[in-house]
Each structure stands twice: as C-alpha cells, then as structure tokens.
C-alpha atoms as a PDB file:
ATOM      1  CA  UNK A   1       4.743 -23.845  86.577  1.00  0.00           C
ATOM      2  CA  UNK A   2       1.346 -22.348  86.810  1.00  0.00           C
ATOM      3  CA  UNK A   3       2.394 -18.820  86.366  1.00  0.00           C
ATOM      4  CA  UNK A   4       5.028 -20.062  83.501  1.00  0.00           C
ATOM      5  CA  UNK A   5       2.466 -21.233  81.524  1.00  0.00           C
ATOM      6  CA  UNK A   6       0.007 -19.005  82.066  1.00  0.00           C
ATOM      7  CA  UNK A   7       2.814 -16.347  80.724  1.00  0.00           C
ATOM      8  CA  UNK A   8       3.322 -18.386  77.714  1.00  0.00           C
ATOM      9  CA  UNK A   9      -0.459 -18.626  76.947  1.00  0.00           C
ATOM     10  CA  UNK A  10      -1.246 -14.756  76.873  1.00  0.00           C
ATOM     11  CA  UNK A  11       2.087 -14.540  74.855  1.00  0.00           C
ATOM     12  CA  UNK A  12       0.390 -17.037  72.801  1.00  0.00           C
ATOM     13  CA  UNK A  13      -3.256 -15.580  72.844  1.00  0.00           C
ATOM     14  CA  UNK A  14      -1.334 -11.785  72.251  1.00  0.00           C
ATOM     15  CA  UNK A  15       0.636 -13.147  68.626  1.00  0.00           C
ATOM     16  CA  UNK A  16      -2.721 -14.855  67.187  1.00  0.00           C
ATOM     17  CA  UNK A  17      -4.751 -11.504  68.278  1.00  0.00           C
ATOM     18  CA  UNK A  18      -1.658  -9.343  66.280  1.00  0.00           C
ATOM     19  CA  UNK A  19      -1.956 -12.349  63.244  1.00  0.00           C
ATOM     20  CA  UNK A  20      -5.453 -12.004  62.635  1.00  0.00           C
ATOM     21  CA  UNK A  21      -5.279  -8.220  62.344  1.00  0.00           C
ATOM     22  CA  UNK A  22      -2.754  -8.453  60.109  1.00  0.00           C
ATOM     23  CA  UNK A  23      -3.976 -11.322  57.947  1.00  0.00           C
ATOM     24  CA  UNK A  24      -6.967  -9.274  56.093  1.00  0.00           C
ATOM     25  CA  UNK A  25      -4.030  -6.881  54.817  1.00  0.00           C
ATOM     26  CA  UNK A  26      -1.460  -9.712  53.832  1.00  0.00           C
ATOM     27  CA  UNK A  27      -5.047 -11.588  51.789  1.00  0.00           C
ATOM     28  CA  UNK A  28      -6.358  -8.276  50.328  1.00  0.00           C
ATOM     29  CA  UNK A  29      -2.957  -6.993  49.255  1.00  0.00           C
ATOM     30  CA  UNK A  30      -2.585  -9.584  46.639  1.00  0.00           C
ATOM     31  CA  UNK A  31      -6.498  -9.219  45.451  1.00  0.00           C
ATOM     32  CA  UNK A  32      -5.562  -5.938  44.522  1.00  0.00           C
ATOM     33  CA  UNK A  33      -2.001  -6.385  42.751  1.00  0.00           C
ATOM     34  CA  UNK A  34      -3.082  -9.977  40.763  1.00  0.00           C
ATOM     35  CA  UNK A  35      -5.341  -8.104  37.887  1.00  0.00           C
ATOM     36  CA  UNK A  36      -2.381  -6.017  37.198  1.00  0.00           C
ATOM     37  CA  UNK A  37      -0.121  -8.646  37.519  1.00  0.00           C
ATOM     38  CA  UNK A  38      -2.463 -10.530  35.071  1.00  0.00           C
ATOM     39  CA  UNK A  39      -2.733  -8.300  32.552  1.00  0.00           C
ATOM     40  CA  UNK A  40       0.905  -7.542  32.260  1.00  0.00           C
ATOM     41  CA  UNK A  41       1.268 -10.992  31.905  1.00  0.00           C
ATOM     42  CA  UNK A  42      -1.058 -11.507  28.939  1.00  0.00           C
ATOM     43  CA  UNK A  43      -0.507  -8.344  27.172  1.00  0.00           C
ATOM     44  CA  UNK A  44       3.626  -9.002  27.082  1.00  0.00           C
ATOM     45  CA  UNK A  45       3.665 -10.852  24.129  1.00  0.00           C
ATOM     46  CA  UNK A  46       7.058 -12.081  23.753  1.00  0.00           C
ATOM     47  CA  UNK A  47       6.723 -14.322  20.965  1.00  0.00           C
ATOM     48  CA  UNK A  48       6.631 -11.417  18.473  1.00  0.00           C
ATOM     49  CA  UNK A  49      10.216 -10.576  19.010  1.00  0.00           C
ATOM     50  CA  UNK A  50      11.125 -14.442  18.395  1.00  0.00           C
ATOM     51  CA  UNK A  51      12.058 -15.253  14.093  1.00  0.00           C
ATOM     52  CA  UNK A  52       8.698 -17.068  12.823  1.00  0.00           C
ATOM     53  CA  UNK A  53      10.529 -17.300   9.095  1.00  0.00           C
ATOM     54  CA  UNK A  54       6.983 -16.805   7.301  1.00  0.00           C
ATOM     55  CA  UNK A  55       5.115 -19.599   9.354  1.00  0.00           C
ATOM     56  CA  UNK A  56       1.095 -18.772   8.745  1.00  0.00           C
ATOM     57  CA  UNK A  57       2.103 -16.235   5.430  1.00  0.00           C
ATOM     58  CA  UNK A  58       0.757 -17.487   1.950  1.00  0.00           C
ATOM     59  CA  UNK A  59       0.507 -13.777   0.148  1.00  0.00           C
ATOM     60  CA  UNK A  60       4.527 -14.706  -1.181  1.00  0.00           C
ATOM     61  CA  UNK A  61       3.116 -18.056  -2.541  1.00  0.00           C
ATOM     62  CA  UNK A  62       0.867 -17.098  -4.914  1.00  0.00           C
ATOM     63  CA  UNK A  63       1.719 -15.060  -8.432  1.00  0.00           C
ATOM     64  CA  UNK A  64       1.527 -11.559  -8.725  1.00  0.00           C
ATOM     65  CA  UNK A  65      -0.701 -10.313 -10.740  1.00  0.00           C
ATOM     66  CA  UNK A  66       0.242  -7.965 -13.977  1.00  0.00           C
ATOM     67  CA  UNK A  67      -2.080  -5.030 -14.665  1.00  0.00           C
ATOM     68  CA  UNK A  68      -3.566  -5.009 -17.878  1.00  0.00           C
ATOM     69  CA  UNK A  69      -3.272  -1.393 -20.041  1.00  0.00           C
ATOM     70  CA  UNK A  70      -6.974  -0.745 -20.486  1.00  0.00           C
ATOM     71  CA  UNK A  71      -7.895  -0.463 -24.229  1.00  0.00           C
ATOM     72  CA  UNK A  72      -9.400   2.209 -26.229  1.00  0.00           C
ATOM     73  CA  UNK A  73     -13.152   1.293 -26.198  1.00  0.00           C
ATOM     74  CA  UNK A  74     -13.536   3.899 -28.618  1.00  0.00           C
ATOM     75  CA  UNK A  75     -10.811   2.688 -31.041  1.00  0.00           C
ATOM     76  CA  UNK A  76     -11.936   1.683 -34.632  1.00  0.00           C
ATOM     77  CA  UNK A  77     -11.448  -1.802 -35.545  1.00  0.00           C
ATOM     78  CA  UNK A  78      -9.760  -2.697 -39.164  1.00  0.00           C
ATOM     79  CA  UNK A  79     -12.485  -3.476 -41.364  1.00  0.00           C
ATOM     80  CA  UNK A  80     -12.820  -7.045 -42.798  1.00  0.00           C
ATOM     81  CA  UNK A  81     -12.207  -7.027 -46.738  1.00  0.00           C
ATOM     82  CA  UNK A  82     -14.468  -9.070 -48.607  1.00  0.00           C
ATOM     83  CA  UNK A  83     -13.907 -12.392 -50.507  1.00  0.00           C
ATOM     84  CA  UNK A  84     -15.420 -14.823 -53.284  1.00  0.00           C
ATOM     85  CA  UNK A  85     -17.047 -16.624 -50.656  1.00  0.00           C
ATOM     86  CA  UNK A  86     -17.761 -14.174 -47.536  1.00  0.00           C
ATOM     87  CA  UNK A  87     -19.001 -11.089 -47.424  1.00  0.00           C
ATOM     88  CA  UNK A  88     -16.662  -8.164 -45.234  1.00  0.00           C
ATOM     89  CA  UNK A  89     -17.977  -6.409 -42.503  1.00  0.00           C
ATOM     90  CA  UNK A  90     -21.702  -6.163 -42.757  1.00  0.00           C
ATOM     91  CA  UNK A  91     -24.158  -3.622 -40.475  1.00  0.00           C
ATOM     92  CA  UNK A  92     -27.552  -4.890 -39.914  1.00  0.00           C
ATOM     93  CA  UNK A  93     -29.460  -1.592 -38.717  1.00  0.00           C
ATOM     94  CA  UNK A  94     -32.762  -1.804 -36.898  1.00  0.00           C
ATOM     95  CA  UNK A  95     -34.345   1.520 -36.368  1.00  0.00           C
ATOM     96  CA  UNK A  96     -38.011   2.220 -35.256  1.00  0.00           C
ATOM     97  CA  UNK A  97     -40.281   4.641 -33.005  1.00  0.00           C
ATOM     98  CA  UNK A  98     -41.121   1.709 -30.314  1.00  0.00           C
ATOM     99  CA  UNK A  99     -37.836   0.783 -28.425  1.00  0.00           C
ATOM    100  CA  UNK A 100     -39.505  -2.478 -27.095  1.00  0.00           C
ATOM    101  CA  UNK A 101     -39.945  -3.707 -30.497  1.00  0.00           C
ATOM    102  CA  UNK A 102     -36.738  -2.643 -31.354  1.00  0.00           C
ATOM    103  CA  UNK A 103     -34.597  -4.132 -28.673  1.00  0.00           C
ATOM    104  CA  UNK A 104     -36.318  -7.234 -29.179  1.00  0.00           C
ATOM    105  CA  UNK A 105     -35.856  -7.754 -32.673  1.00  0.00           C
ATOM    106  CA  UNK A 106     -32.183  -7.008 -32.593  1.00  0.00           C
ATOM    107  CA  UNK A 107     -32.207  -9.122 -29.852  1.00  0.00           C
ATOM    108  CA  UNK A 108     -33.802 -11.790 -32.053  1.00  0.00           C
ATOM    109  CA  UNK A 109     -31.016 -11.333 -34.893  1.00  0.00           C
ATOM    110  CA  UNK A 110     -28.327 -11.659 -32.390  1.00  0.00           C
ATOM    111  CA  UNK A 111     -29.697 -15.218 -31.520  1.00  0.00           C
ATOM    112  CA  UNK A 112     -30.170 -16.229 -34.713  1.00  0.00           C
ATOM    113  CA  UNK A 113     -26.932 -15.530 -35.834  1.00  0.00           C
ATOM    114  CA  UNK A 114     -25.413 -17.283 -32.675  1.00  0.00           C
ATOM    115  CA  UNK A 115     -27.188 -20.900 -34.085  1.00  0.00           C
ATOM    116  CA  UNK A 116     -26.461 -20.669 -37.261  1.00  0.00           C
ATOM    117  CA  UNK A 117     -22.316 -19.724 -36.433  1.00  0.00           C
ATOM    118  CA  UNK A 118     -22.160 -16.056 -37.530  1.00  0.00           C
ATOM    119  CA  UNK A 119     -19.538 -14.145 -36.185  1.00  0.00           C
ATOM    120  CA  UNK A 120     -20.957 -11.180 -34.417  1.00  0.00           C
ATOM    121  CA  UNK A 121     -18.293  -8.403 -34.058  1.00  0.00           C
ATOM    122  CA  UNK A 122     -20.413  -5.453 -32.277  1.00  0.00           C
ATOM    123  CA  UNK A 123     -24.008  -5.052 -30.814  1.00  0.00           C
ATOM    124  CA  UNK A 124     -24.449  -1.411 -30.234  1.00  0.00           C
ATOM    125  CA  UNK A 125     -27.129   1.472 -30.280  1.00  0.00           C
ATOM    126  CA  UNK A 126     -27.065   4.593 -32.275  1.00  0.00           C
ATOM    127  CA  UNK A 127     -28.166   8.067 -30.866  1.00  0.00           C
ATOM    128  CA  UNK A 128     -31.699   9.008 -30.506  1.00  0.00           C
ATOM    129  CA  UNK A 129     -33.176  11.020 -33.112  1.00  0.00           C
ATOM    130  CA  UNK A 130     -35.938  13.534 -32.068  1.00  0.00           C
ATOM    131  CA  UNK A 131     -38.546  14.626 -34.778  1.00  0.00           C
ATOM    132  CA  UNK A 132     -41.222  17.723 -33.739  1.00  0.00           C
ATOM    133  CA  UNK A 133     -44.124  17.470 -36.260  1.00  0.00           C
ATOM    134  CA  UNK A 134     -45.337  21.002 -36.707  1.00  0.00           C
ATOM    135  CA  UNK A 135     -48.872  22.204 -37.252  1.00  0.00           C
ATOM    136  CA  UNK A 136     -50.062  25.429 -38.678  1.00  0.00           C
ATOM    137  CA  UNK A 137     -53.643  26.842 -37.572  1.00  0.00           C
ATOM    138  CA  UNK A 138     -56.396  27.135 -40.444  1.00  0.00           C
ATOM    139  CA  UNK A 139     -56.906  30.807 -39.655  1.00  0.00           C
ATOM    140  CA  UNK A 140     -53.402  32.298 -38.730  1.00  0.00           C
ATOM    141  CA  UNK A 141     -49.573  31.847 -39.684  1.00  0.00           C
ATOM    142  CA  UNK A 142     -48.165  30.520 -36.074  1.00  0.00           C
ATOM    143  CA  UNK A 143     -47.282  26.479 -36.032  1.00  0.00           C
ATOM    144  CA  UNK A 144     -47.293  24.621 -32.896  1.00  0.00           C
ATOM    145  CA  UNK A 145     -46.106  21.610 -31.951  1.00  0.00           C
ATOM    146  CA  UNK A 146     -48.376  18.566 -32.479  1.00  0.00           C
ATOM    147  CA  UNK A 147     -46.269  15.392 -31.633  1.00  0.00           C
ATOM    148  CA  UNK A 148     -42.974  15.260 -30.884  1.00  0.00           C
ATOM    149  CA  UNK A 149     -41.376  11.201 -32.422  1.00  0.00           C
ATOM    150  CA  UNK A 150     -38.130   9.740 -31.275  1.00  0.00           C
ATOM    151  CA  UNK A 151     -36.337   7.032 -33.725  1.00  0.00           C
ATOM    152  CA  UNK A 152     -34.290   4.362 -31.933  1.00  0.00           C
ATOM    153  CA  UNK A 153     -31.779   2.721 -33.846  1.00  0.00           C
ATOM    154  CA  UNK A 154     -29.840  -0.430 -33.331  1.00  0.00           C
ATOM    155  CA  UNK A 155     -26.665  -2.160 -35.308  1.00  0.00           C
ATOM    156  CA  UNK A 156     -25.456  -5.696 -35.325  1.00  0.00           C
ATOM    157  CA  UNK A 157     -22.235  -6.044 -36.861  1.00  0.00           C
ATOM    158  CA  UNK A 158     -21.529  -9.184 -39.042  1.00  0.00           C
ATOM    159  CA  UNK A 159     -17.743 -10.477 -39.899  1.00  0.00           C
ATOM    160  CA  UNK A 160     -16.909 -12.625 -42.579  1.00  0.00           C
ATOM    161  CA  UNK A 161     -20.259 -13.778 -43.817  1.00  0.00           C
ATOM    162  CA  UNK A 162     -20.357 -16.710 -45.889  1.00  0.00           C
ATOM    163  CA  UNK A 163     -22.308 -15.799 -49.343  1.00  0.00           C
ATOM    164  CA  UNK A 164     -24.358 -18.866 -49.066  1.00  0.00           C
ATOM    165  CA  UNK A 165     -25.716 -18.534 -46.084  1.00  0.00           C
ATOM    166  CA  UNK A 166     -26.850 -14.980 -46.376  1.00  0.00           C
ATOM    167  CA  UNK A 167     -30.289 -15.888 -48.189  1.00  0.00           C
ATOM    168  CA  UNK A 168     -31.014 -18.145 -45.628  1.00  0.00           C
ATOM    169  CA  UNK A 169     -30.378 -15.184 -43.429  1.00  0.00           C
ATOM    170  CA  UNK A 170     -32.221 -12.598 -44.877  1.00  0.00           C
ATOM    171  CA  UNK A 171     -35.223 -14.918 -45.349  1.00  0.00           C
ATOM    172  CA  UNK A 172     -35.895 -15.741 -41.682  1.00  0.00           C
ATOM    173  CA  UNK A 173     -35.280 -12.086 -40.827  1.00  0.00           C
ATOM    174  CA  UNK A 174     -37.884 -10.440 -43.400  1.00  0.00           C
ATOM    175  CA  UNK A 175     -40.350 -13.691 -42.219  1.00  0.00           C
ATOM    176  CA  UNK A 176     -40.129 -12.335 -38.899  1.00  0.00           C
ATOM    177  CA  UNK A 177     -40.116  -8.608 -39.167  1.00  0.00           C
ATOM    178  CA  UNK A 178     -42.741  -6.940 -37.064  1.00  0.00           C
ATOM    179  CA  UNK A 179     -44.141  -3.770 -37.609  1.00  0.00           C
ATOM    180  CA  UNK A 180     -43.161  -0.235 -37.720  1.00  0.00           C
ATOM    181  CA  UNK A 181     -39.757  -1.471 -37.666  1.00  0.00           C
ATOM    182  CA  UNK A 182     -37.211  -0.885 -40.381  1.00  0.00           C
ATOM    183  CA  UNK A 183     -34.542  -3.464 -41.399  1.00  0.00           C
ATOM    184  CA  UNK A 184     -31.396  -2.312 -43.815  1.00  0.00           C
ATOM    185  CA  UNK A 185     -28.110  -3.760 -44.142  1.00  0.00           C
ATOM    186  CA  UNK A 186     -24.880  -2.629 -45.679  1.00  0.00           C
ATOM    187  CA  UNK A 187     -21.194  -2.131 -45.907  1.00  0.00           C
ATOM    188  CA  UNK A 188     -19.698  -1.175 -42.544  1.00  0.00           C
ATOM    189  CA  UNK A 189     -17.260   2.189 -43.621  1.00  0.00           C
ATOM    190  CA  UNK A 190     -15.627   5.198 -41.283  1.00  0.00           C
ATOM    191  CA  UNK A 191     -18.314   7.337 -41.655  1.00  0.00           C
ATOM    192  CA  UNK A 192     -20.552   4.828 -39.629  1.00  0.00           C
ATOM    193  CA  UNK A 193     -18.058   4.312 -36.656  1.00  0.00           C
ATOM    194  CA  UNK A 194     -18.507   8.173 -36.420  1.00  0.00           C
ATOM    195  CA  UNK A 195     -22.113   7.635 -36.342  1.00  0.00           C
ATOM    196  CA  UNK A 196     -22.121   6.109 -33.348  1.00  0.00           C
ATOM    197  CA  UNK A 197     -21.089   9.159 -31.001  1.00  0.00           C
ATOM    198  CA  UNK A 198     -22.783  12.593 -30.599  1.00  0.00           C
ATOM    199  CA  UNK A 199     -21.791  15.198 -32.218  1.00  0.00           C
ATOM    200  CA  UNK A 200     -21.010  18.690 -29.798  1.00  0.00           C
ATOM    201  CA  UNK A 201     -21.450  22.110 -31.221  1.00  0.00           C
ATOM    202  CA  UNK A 202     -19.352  23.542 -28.194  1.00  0.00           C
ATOM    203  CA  UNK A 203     -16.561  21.380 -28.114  1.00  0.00           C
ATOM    204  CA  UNK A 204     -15.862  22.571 -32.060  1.00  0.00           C
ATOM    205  CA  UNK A 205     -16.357  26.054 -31.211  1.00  0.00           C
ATOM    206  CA  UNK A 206     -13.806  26.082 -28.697  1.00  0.00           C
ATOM    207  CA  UNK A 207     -11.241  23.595 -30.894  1.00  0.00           C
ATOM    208  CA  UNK A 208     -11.457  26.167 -33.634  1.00  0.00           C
ATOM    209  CA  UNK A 209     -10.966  29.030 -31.035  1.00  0.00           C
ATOM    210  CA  UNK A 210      -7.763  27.220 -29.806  1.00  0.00           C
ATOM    211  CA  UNK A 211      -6.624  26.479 -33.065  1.00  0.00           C
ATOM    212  CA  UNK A 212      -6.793  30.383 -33.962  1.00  0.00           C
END
C-alpha cells in the first residue's frame, strides 16, 4: 500500500509541477489577445448598417431657404414728381473743407428729419474735390504750390416733402449751421446720380478704341 501510494503521490506531485509551468502561458496568452479582442469589439459598429428612418435628423424639418438676386446698388431710382402739397425728390448738399464738421452736420439733418417724419431716401457722399492754390514769386515767373484744399461733400435725399413743413425745416437748419460749411438744396435730376461716381479718363479711351 505504501509503495502504491507513494506512486500515486509523485504522479500527483509530477502533473502540478507540469500545471504550473504551463499556467503562466495559458494566463498571459489571453493578456495579450483581449486588447485586440477589445478593440474589434468597439470599433465594429453594427448599428450603422441597421434602418434609423431619420431618428436624430432635423436639417429636412426646417424650410429651405430661397436665394435672393442681389440688386443693382448702382441702379437709379424713379424720381418722385412733385405735388400741390409735397415737394418731389429734394437733395440737401453739405459740402465743406473740414470733414468732421461735415459729417456731423449731415449727421444732424438726418436726425432731424427722422423726428419730425421725413422720408429719407439716400444718405451718401460725393467725391473729393482737390484744389492746389498756386503762388507766383515777386521776382520771377515760376508758381509753386502754396496749399493744397480738399472739399468734402455730403447729400441727404428727401422724398415727398410736405410744403408746410419745409420752413420749419429750413429754419432749424440755417439756426444751426456752423461754420465754413455750405448748405444748398435742390431738385434731385440724372445729372446728379452721375455725380456721385468718378469719372475715368482710361476707361473712355479704351470704350472709344473698341467702338472704332
């Protein structure tokens, strides 16, 4: 019995030596494989392949929008013809050498018209105009330049301005003139619309060249 068992104890003793040297393998084997077996997991994605019928999608519920044509900015508007009890179109023209003073009056005019319920078609500026005031020496016949003065000029456009109100108008806007600044006002025509751009010596040259 003795000898039995001891047989059946080193058989024993032999299978747990064999198991533990192959148990670090069996352990680290899946260590290795599990990120990869992970990351499969999570990156198949099955779910995509399955009909969602627009769950989560609100672009098709809202209104699509129509593109506007862009207008000519540079498109004459008709001109207002006058009445027995409103003037037509009417251009109030500010023009002086200081552009602060300027700006600020027209700015002022715009306002006032605003309160008083004047319908103001157009607030716009005009081109520069650049002046050289010459000089001629007291002994010689050269002329130099001795100050060189820019005019700045701006236009508020009236519509439809009612014939009594106009004294009232033009009474609070002489009171408050300031200096050095000019006021005028008159009928708004074509030739003023054309005004407004600057002319180009070139471009004609080469339209007459094209038209020859």
């Amino acid at each position: 019995m003795n000898f039995v068992f001891r047989k059946l104890q080193a058989s024993f003793t032999q299978q747990a030596f064999v198991f533990s040297q192959t148990l670090p393998v069996c352990r680290a084997a899946p260590s290795v494989q599990c990120p990869t077996w992970g990351a499969a997991f999570v990156n198949e994605r099955q779910h995509h392949s399955m009909p969602t019928h627009e769950i989560g999608r609100w672009k098709h519920l809202m209104k699509k929008r129509v593109q506007k044509k862009k207008k000519d900015r540079f498109q004459m508007k008709p001109i207002v013809a006058s009445t027995d009890s409103a003037y037509g179109t009417l251009n109030v023209q500010v023009s002086g050498y200081d552009m602060a003073l300027v700006e600020h009056y027209t700015q002022y005019i715009h306002n006032l018209c605003n309160r008083l319920g004047i319908n103001v078609g157009l607030c716009y500026a005009l081109p520069t105009k650049t002046m050289e005031v010459m000089l001629m020496q007291e002994k010689g016949t050269k002329m130099y330049v001795d100050a060189v003065l820019k005019t700045h000029e701006r236009v508020v456009q009236l519509r439809s301005l009612d014939t009594m109100l106009c004294p009232i108008l033009m009474d609070v806007v002489l009171k408050n003139q300031p200096e050095g600044v000019k006021l005028s006002v008159k009928e708004f025509t074509e030739e003023d619309f054309k005004g407004r751009f600057k002319e180009r010596p070139e471009m004609r040259e080469l339209m007459s060249q094209i038209n020859y």
